[in-house]
PDB file of N, CA and C in Angstrom:
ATOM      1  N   UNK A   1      -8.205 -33.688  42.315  1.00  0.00           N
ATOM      2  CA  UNK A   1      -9.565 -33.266  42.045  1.00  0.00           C
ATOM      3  C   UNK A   1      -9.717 -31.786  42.334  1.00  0.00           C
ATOM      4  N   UNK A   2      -9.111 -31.530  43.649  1.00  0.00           N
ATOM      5  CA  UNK A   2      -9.004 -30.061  44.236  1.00  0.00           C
ATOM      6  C   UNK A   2      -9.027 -29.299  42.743  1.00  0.00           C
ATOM      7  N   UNK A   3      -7.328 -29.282  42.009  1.00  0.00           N
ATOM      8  CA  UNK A   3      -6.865 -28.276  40.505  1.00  0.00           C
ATOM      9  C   UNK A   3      -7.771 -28.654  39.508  1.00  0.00           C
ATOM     10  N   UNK A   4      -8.095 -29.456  39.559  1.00  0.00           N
ATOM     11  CA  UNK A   4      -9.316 -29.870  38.561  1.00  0.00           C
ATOM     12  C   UNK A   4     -10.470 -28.880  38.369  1.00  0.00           C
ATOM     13  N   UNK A   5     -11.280 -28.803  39.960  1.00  0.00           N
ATOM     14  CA  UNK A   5     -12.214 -28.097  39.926  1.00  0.00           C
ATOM     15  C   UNK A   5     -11.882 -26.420  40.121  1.00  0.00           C
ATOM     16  N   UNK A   6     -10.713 -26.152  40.348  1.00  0.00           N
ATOM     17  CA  UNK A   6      -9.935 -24.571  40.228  1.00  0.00           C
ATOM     18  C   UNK A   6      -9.598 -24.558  38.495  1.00  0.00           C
ATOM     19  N   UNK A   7      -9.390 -25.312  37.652  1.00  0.00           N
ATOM     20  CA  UNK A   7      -9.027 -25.197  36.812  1.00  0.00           C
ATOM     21  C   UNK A   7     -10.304 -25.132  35.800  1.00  0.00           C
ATOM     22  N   UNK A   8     -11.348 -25.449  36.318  1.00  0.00           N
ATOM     23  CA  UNK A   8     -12.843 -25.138  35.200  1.00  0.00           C
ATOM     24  C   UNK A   8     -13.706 -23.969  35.494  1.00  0.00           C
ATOM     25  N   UNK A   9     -12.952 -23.557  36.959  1.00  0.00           N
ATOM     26  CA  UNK A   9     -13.834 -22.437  37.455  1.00  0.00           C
ATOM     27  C   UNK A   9     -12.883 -21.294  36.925  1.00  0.00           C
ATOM     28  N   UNK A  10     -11.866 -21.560  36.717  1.00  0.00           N
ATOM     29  CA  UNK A  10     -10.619 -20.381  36.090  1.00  0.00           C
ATOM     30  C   UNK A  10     -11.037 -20.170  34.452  1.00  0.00           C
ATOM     31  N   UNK A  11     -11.567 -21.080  33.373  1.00  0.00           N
ATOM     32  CA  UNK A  11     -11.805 -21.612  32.323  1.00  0.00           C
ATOM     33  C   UNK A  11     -13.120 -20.975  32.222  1.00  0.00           C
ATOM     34  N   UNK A  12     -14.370 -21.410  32.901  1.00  0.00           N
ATOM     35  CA  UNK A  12     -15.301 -20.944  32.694  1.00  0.00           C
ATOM     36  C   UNK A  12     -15.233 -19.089  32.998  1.00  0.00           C
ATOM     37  N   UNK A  13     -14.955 -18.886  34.140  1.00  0.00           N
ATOM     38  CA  UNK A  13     -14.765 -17.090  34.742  1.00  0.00           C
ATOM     39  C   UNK A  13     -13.926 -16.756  33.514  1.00  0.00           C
ATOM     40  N   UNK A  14     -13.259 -17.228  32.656  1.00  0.00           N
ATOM     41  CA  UNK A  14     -12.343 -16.323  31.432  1.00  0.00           C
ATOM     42  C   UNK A  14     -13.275 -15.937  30.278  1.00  0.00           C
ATOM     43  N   UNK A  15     -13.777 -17.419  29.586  1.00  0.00           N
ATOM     44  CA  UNK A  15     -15.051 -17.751  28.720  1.00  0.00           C
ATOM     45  C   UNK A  15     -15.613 -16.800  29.068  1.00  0.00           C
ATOM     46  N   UNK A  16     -16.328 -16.368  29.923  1.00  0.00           N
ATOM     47  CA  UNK A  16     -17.557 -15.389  30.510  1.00  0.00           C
ATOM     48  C   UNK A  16     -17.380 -14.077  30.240  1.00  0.00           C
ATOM     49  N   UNK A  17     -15.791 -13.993  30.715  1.00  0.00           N
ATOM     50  CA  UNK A  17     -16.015 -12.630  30.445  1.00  0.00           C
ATOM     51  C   UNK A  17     -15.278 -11.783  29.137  1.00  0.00           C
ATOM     52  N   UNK A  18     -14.881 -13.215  28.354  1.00  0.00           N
ATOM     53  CA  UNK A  18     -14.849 -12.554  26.796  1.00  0.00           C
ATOM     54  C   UNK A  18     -16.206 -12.232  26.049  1.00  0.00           C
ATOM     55  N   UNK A  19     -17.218 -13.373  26.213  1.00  0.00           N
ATOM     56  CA  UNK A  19     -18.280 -13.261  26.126  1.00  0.00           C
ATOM     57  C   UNK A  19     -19.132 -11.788  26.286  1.00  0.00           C
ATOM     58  N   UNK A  20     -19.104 -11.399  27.312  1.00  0.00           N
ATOM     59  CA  UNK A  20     -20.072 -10.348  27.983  1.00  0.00           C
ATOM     60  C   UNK A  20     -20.041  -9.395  27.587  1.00  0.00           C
ATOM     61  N   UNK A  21     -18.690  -8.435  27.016  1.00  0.00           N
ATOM     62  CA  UNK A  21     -18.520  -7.708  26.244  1.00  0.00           C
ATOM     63  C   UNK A  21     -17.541  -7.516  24.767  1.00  0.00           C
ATOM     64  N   UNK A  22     -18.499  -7.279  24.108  1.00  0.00           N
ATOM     65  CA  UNK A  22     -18.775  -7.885  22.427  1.00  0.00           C
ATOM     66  C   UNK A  22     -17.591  -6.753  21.901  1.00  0.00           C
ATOM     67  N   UNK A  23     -16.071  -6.876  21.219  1.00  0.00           N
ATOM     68  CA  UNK A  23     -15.408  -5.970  20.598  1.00  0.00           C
ATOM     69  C   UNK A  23     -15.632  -5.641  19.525  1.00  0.00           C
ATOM     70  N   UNK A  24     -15.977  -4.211  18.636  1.00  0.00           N
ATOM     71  CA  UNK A  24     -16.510  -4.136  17.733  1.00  0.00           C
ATOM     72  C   UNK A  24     -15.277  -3.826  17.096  1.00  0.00           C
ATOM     73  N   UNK A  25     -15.722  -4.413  15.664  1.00  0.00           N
ATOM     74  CA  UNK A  25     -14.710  -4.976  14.709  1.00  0.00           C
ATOM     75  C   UNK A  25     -15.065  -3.976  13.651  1.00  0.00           C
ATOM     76  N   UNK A  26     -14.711  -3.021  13.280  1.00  0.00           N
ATOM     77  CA  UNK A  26     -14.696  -2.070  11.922  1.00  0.00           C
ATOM     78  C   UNK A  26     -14.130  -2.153  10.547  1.00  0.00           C
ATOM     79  N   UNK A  27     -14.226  -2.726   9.508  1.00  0.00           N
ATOM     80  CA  UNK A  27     -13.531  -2.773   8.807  1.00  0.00           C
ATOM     81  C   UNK A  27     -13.501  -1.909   8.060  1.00  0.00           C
ATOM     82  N   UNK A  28     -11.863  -1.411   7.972  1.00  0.00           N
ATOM     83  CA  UNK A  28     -11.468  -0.941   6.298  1.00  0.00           C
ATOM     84  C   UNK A  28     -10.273  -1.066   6.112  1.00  0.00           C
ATOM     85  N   UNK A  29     -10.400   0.179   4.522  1.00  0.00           N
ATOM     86  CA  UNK A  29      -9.642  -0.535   3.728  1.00  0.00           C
ATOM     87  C   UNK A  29      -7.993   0.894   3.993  1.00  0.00           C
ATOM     88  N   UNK A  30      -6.969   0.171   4.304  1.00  0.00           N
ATOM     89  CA  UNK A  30      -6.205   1.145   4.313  1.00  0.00           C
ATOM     90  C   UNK A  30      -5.758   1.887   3.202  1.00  0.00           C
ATOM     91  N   UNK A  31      -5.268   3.035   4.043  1.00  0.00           N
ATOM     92  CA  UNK A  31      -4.556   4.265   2.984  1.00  0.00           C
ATOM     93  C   UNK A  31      -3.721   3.797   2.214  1.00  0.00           C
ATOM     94  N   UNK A  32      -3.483   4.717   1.268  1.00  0.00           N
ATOM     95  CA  UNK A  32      -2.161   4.835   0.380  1.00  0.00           C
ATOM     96  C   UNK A  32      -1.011   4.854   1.092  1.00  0.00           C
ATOM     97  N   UNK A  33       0.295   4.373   1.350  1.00  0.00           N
ATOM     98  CA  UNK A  33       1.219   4.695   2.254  1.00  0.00           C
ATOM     99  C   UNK A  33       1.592   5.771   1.686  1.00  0.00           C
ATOM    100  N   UNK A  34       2.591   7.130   2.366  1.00  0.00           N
ATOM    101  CA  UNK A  34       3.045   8.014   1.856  1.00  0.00           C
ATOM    102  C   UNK A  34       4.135   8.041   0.433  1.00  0.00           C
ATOM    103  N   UNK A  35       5.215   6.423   0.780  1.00  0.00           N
ATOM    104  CA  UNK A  35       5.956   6.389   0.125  1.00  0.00           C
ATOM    105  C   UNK A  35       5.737   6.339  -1.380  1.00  0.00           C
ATOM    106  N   UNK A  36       4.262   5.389  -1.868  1.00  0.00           N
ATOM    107  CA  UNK A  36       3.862   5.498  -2.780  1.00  0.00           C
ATOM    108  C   UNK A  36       3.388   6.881  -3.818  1.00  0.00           C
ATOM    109  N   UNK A  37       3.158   7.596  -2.789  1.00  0.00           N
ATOM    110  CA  UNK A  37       2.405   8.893  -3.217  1.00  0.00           C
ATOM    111  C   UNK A  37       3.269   9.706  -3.692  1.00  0.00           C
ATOM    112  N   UNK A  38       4.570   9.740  -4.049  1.00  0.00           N
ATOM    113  CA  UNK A  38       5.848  10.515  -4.307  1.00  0.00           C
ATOM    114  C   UNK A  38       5.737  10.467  -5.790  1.00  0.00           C
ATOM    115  N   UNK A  39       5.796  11.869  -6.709  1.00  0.00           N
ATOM    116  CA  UNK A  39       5.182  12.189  -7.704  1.00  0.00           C
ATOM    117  C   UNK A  39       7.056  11.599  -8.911  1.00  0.00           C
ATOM    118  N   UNK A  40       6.401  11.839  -9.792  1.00  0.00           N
ATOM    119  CA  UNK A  40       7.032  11.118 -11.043  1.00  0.00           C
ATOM    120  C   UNK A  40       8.395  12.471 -10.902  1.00  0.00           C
ATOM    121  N   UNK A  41       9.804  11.744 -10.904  1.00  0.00           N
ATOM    122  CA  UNK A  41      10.992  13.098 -11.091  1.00  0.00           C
ATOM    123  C   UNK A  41      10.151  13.910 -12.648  1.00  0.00           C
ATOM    124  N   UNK A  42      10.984  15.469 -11.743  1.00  0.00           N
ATOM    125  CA  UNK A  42      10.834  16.029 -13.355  1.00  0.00           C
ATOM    126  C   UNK A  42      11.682  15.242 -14.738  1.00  0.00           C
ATOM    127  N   UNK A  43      11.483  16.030 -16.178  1.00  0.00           N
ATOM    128  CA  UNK A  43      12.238  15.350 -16.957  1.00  0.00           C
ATOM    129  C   UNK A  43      13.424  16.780 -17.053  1.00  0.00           C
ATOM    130  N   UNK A  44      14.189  15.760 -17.423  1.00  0.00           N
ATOM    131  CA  UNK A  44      15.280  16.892 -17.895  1.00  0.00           C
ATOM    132  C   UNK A  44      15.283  17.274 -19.057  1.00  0.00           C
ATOM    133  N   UNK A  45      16.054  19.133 -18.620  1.00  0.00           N
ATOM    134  CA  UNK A  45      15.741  20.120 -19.840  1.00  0.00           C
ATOM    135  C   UNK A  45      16.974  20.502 -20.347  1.00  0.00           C
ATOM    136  N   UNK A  46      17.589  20.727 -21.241  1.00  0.00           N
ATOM    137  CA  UNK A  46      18.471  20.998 -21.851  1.00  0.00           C
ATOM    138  C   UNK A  46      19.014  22.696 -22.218  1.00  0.00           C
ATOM    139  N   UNK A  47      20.062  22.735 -21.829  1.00  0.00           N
ATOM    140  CA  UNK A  47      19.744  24.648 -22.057  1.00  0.00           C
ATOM    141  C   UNK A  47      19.556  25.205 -23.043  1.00  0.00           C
ATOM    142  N   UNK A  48      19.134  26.218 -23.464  1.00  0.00           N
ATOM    143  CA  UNK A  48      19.139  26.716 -24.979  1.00  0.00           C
ATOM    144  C   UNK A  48      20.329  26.599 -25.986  1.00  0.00           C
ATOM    145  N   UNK A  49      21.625  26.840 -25.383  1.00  0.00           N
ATOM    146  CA  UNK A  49      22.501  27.121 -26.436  1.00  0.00           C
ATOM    147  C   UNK A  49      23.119  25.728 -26.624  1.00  0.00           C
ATOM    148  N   UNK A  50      22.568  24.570 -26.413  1.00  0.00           N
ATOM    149  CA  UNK A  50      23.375  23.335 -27.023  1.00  0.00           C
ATOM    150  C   UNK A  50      22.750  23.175 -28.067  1.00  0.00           C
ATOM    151  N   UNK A  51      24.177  22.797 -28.485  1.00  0.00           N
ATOM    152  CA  UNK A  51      24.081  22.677 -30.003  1.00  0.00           C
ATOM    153  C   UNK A  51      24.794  21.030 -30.344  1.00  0.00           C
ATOM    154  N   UNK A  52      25.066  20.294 -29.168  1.00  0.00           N
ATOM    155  CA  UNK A  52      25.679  18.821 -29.560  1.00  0.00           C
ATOM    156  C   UNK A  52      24.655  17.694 -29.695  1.00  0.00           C
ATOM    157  N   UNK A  53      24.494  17.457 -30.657  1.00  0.00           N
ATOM    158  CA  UNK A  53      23.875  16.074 -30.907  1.00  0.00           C
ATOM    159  C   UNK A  53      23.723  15.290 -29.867  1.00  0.00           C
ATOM    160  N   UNK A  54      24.740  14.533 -29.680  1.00  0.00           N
ATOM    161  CA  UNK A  54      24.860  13.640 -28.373  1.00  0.00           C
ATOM    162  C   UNK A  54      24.218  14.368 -27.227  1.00  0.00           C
ATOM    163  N   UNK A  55      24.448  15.342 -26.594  1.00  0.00           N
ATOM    164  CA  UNK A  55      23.826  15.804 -25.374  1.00  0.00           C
ATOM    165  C   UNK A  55      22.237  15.783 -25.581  1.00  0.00           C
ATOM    166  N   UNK A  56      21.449  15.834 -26.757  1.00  0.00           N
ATOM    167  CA  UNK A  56      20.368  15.720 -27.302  1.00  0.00           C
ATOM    168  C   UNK A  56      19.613  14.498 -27.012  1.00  0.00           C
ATOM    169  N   UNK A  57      20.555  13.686 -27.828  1.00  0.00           N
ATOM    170  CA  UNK A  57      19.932  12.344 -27.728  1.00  0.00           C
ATOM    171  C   UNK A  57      19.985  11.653 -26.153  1.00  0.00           C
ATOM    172  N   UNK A  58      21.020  11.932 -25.678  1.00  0.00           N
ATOM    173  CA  UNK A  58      21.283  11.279 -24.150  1.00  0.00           C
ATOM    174  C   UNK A  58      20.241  12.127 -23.343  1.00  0.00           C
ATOM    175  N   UNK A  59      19.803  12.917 -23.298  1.00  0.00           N
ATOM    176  CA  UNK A  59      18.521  13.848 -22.797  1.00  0.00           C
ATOM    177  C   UNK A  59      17.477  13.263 -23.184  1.00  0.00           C
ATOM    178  N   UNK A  60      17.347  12.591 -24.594  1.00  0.00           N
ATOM    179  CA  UNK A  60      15.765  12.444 -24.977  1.00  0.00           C
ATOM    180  C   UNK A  60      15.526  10.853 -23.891  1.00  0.00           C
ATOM    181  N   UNK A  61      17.166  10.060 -24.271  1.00  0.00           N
ATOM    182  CA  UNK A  61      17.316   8.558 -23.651  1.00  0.00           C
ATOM    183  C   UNK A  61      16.519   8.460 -22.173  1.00  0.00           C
ATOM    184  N   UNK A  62      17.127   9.799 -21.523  1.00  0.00           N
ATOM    185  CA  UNK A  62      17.309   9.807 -19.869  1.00  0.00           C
ATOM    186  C   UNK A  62      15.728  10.221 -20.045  1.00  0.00           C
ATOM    187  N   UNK A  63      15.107  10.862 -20.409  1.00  0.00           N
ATOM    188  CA  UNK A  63      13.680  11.559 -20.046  1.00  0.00           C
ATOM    189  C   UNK A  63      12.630  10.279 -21.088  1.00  0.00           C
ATOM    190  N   UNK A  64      12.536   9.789 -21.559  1.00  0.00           N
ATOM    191  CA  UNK A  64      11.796   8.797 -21.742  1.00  0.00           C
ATOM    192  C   UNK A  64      12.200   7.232 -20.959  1.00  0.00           C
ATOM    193  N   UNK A  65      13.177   7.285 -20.410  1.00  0.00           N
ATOM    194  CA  UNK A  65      13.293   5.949 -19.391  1.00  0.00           C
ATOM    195  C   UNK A  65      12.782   6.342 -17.808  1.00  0.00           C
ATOM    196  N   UNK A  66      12.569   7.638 -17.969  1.00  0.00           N
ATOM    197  CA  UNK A  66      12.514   8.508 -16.726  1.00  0.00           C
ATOM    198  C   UNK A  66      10.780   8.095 -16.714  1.00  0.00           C
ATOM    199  N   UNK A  67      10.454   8.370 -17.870  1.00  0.00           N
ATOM    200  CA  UNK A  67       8.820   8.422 -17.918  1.00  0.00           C
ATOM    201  C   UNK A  67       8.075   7.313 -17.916  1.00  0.00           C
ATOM    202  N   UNK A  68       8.953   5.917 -18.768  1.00  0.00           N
ATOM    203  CA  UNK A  68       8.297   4.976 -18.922  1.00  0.00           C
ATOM    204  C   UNK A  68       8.359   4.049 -17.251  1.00  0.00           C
ATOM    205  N   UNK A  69       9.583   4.295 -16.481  1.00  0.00           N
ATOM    206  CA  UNK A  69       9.451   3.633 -15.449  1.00  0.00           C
ATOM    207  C   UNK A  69       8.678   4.494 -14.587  1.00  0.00           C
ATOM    208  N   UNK A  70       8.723   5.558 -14.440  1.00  0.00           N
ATOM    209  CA  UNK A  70       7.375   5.899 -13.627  1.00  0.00           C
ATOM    210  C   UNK A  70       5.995   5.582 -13.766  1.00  0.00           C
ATOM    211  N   UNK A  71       6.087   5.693 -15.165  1.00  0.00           N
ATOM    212  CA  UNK A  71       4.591   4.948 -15.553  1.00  0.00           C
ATOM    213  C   UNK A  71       4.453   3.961 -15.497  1.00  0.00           C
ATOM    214  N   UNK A  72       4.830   2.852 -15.853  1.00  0.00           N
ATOM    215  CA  UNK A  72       5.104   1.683 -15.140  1.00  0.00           C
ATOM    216  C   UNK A  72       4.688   1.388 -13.538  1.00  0.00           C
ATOM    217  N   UNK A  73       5.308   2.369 -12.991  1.00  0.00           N
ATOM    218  CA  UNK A  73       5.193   2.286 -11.344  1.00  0.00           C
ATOM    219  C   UNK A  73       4.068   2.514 -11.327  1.00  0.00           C
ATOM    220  N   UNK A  74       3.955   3.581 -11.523  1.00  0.00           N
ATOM    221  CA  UNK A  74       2.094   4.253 -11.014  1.00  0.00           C
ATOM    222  C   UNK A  74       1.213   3.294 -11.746  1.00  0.00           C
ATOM    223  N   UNK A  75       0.945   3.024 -12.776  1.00  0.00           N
ATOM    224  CA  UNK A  75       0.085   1.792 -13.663  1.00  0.00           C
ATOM    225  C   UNK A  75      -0.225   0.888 -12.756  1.00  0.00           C
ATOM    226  N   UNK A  76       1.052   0.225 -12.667  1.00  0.00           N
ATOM    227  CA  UNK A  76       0.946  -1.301 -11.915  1.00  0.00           C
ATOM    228  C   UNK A  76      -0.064  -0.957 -10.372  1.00  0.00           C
ATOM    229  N   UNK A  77       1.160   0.192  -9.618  1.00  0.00           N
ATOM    230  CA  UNK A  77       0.820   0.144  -8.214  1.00  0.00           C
ATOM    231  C   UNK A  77      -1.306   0.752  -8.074  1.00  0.00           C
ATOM    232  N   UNK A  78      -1.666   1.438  -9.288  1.00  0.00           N
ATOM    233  CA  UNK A  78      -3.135   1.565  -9.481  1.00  0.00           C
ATOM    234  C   UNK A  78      -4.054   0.045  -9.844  1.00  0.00           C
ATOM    235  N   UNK A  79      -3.315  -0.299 -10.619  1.00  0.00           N
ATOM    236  CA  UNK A  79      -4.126  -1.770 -10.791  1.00  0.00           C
ATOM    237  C   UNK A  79      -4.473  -2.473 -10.050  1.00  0.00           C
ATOM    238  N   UNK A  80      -3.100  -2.552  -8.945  1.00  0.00           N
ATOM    239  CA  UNK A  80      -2.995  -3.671  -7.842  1.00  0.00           C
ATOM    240  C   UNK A  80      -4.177  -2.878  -6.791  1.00  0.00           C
ATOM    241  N   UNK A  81      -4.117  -2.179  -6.377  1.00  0.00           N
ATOM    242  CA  UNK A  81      -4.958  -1.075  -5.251  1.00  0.00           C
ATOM    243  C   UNK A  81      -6.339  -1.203  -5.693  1.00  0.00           C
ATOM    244  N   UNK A  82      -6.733  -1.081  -6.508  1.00  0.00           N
ATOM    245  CA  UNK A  82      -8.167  -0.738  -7.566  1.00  0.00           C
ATOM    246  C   UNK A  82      -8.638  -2.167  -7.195  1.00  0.00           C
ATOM    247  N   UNK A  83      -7.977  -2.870  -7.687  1.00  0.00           N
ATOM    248  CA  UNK A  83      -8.217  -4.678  -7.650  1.00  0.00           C
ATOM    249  C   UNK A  83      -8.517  -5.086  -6.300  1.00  0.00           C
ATOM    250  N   UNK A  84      -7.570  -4.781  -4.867  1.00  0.00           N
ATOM    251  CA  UNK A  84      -7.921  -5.000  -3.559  1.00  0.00           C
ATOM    252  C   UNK A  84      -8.711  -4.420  -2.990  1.00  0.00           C
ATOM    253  N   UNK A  85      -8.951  -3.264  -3.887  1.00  0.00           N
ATOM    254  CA  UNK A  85     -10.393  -2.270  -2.921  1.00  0.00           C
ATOM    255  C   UNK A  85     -11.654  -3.060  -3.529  1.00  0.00           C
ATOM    256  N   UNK A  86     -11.454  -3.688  -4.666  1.00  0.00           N
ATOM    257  CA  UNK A  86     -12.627  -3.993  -5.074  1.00  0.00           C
ATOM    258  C   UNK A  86     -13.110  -5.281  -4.489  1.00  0.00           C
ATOM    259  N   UNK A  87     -12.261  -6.226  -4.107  1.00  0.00           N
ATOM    260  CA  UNK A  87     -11.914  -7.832  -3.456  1.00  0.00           C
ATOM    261  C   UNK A  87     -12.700  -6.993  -2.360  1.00  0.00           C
ATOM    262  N   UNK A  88     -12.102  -6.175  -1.545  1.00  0.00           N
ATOM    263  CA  UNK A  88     -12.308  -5.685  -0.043  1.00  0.00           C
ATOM    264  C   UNK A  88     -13.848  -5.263   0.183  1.00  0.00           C
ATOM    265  N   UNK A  89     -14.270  -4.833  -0.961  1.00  0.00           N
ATOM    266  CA  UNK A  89     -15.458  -4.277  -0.847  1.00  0.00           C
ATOM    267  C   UNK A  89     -16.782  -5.225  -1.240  1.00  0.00           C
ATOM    268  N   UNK A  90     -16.119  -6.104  -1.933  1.00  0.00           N
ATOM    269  CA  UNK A  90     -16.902  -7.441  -1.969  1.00  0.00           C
ATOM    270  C   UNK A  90     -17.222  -8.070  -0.825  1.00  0.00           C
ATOM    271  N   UNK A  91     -16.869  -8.515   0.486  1.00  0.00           N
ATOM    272  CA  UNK A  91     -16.501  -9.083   1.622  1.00  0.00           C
ATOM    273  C   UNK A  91     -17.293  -8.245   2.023  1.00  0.00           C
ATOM    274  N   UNK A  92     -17.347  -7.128   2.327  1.00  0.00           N
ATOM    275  CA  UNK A  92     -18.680  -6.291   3.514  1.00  0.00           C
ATOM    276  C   UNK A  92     -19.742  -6.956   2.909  1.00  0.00           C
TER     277      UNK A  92
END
């Protein structure tokens, strides 16, 4: 009986004093991480005096796969962000 009644007075004195002072809860919405924020590679330029076909075309290959997956990246990773700020801002 003794731990009994140590054990509601330990229970209640905890209760109490979560109670008494109230933690204020702020919400938002986090940043951009840095890693995301890393800008699209340049495209590659070709020097003036080529004159080979192939080096042409393998330049145009490399700088439009260059562009479409960045765009890609940035597209998606805006959609997704735009979409959770808007969820997030619903909830306040």
């Amino acid at each position: 009986m003794r731990y009994g009644q140590i054990f509601l007075i330990a229970t209640v004195l905890m209760l109490s004093g979560c109670a008494s002072k109230p933690v204020p809860v702020v919400m938002s919405f986090p940043d951009v991480p840095e890693d995301l924020k890393v800008a699209c590679p340049d495209l590659g330029v070709l020097p003036v005096d080529t004159d080979k076909l192939s080096d042409v075309i393998g330049n145009v290959a490399d700088n439009y796969t260059k562009y479409h997956e960045c765009r890609a990246r940035v597209d998606n990773w805006n959609d997704w962000y735009n979409t959770q700020k808007q969820i997030f801002d619903r909830v306040k």
